[in-house]
N, C-alpha and C. Protein backbone atom coordinates (compact mmCIF):
# COMPACT_ATOMS: atom_id res chain seq x y z
N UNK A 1 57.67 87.27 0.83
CA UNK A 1 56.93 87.78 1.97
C UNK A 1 57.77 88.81 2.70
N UNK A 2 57.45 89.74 3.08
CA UNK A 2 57.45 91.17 3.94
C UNK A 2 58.28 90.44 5.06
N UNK A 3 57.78 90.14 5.83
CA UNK A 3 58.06 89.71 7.56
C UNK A 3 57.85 88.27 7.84
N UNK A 4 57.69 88.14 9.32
CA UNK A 4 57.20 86.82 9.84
C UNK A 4 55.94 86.94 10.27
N UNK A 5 55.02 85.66 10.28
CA UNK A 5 53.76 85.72 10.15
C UNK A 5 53.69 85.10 12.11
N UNK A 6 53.04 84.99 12.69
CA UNK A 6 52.85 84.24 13.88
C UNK A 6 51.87 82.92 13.18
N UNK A 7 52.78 81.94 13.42
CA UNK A 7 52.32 80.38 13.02
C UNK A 7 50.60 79.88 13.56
N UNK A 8 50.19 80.36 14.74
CA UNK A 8 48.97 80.48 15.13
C UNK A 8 47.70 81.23 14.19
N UNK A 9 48.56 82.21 13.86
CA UNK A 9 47.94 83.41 12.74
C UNK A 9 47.79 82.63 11.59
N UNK A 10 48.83 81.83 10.98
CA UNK A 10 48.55 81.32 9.80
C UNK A 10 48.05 80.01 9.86
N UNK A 11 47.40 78.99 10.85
CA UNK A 11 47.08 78.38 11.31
C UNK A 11 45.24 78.47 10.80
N UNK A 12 45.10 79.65 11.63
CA UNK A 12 43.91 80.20 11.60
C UNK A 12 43.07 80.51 10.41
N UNK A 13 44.03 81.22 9.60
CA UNK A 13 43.97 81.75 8.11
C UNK A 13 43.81 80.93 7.35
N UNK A 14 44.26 79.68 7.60
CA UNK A 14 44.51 78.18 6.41
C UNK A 14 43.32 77.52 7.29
N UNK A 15 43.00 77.64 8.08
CA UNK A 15 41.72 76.92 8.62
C UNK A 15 40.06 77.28 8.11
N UNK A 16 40.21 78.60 7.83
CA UNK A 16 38.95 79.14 7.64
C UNK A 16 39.14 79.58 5.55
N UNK A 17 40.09 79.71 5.52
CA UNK A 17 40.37 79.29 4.16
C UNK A 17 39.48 78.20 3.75
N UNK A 18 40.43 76.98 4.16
CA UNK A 18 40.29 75.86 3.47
C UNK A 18 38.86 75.10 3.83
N UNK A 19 38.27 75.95 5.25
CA UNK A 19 36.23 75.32 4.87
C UNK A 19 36.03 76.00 3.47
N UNK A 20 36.18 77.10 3.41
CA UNK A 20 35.55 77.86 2.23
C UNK A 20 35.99 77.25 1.20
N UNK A 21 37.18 76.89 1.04
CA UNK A 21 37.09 76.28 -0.14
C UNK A 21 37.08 75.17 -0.71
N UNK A 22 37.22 73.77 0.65
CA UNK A 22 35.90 72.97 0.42
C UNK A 22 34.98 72.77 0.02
N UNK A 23 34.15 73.55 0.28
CA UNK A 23 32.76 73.96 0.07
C UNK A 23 32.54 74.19 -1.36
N UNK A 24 33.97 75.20 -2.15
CA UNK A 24 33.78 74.95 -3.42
C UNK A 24 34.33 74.16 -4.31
N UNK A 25 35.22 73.47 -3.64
CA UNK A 25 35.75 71.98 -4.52
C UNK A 25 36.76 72.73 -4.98
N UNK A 26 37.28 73.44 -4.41
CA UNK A 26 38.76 74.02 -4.19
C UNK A 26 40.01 73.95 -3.22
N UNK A 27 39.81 72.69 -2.78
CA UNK A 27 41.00 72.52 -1.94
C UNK A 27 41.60 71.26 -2.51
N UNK A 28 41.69 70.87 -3.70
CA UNK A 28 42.91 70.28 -4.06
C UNK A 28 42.66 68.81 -4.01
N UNK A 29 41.19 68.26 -4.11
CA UNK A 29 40.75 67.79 -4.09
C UNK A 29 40.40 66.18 -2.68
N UNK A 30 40.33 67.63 -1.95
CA UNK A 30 40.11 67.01 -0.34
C UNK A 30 41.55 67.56 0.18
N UNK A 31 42.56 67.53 -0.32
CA UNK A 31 43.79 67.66 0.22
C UNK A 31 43.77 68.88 1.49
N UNK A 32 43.30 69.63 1.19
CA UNK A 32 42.99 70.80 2.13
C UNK A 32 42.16 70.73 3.49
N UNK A 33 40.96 70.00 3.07
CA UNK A 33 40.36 69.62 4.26
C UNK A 33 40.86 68.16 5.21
N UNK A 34 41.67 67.41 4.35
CA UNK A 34 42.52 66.46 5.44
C UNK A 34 43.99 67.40 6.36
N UNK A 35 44.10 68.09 5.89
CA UNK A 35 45.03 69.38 6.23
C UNK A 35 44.75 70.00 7.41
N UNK A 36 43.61 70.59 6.96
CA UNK A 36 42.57 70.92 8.31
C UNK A 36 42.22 69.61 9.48
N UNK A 37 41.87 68.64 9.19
CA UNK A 37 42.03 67.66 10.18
C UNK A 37 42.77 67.04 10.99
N UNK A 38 43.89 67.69 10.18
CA UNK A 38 45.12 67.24 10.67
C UNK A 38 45.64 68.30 11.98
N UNK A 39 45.48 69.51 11.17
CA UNK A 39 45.37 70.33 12.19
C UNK A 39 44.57 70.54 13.51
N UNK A 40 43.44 69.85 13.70
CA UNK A 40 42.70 69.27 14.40
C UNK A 40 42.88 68.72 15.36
N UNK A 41 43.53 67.48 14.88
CA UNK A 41 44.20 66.61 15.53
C UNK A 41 45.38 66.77 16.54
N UNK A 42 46.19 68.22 15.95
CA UNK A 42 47.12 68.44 16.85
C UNK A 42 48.57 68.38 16.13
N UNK A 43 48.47 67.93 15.24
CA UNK A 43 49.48 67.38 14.86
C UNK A 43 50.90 68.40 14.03
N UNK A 44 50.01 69.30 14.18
CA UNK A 44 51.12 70.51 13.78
C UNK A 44 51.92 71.13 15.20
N UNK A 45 51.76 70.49 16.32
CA UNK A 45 52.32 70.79 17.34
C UNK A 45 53.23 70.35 17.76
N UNK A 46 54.52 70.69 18.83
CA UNK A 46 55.31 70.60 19.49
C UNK A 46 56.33 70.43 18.88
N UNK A 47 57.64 70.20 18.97
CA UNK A 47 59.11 70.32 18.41
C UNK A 47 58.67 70.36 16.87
N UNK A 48 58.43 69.24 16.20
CA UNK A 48 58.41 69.04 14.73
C UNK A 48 57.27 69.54 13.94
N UNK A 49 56.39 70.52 14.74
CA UNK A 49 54.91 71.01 14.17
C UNK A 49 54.97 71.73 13.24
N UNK A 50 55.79 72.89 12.96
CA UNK A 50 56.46 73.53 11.73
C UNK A 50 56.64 72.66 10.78
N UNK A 51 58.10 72.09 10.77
CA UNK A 51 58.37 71.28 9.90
C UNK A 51 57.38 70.07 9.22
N UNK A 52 56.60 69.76 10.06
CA UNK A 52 55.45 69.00 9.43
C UNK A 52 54.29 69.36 8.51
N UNK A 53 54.07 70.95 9.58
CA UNK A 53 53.14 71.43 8.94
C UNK A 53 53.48 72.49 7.10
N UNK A 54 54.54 72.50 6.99
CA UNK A 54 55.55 73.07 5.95
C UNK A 54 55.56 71.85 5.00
N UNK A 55 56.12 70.80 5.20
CA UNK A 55 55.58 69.50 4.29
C UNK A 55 54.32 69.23 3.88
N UNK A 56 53.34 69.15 4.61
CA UNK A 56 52.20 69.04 4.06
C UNK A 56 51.21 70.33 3.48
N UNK A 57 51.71 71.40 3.81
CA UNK A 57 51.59 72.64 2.86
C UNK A 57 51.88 72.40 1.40
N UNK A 58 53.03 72.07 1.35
CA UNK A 58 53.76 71.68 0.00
C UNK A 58 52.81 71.11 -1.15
N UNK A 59 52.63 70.22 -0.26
CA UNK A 59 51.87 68.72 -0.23
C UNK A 59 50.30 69.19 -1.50
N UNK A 60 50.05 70.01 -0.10
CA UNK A 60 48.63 70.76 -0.51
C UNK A 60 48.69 72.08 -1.64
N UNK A 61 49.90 72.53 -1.98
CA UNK A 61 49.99 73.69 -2.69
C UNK A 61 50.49 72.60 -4.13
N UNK A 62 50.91 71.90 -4.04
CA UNK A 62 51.04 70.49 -5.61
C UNK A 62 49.85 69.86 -6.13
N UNK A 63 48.85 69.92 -5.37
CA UNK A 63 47.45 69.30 -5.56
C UNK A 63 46.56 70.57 -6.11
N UNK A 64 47.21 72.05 -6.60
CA UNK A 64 46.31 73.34 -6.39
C UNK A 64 46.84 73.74 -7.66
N UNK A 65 45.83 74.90 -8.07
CA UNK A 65 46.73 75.60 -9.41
C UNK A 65 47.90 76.54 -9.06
N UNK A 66 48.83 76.81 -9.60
CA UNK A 66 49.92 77.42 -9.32
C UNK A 66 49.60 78.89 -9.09
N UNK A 67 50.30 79.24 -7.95
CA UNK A 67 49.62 80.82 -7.95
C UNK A 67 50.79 81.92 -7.88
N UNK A 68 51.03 83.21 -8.07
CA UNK A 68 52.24 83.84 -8.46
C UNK A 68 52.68 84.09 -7.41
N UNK A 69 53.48 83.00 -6.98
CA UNK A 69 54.54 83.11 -5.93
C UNK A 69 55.77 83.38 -6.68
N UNK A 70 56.97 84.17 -5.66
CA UNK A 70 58.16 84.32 -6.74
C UNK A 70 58.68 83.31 -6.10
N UNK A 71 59.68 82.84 -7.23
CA UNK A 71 60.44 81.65 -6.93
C UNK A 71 61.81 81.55 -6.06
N UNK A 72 61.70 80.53 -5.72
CA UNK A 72 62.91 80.75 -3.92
C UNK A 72 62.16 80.82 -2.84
N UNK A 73 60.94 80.90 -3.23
CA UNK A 73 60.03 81.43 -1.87
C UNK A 73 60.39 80.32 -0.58
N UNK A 74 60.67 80.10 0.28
CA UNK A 74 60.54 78.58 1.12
C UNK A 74 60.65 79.39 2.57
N UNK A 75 60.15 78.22 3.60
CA UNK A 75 59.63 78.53 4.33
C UNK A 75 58.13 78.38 4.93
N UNK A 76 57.64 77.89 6.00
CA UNK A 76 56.16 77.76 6.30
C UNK A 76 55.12 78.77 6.06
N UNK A 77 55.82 80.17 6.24
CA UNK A 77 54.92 81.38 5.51
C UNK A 77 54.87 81.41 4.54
N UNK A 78 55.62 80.88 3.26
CA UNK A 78 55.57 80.87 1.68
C UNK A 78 54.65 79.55 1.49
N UNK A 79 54.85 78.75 2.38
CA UNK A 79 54.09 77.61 1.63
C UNK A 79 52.58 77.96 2.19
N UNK A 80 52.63 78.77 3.42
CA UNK A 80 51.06 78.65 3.65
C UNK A 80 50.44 79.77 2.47
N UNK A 81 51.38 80.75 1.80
CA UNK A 81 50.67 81.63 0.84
C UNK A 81 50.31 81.15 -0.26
N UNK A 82 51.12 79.82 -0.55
CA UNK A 82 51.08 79.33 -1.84
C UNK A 82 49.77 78.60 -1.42
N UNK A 83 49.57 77.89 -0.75
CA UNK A 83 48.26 77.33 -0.41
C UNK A 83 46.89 78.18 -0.19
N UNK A 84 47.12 79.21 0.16
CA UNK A 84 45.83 80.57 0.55
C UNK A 84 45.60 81.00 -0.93
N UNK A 85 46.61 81.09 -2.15
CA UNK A 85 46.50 81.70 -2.92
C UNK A 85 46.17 80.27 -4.32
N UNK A 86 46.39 78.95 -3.70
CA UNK A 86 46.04 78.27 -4.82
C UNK A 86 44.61 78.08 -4.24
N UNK A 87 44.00 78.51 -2.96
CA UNK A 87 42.87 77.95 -2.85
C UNK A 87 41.73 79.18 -3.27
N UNK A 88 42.53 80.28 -3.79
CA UNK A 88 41.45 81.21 -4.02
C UNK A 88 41.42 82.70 -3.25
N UNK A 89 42.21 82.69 -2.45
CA UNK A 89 42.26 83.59 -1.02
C UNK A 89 42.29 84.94 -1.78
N UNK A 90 42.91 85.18 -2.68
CA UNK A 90 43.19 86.54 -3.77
C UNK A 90 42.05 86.59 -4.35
N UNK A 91 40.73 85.95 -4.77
CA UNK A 91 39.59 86.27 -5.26
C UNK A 91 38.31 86.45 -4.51
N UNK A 92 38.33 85.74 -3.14
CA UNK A 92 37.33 85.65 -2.15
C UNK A 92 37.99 85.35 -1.12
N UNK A 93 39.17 86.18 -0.38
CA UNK A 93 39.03 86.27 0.88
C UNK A 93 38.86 84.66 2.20
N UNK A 94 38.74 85.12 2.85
CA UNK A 94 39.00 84.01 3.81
C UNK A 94 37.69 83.40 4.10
């Protein structure tokens, strides 16, 4: 990745993602939309919200087909790409 993403920004992006690809039985088989609920919930917030939300990215990008990330990638912006891009985001958008 280029830069830093604003965590709100990618928040957003993995939110409206992952209805869409719900919808097509592309999120990893629910994994995505408990992701989203989670996010919901709040739970990507305050001191440990990163780090949580970076684990369960992971989480959700292991449940997905592998998508051409280069390797070393780490970080909450790599894992949210690996997740945008195993859910389809490179063929249909958000």
């Amino acid at each position: 990745l280029a830069g830093q993403v604003d965590v709100e920004d990618v928040k957003l992006a993995l939110g409206l993602r992952i209805q869409h690809a719900a919808r097509e039985g592309r999120d990893g088989g629910g994994a995505g939309w408990q992701l989203m609920q989670e996010m919901a919930a709040c739970k990507y917030e305050g001191a440990d919200g990163i780090a949580l939300l970076q684990q369960d990215l992971e989480a959700l990008s292991a449940a997905l087909p592998p998508g051409d990330m280069p390797a070393g990638s780490d970080g909450v912006e790599a894992a949210a790409a690996r997740a945008l891009v195993g859910m389809g985001f490179l063929d249909g958008g958000l």
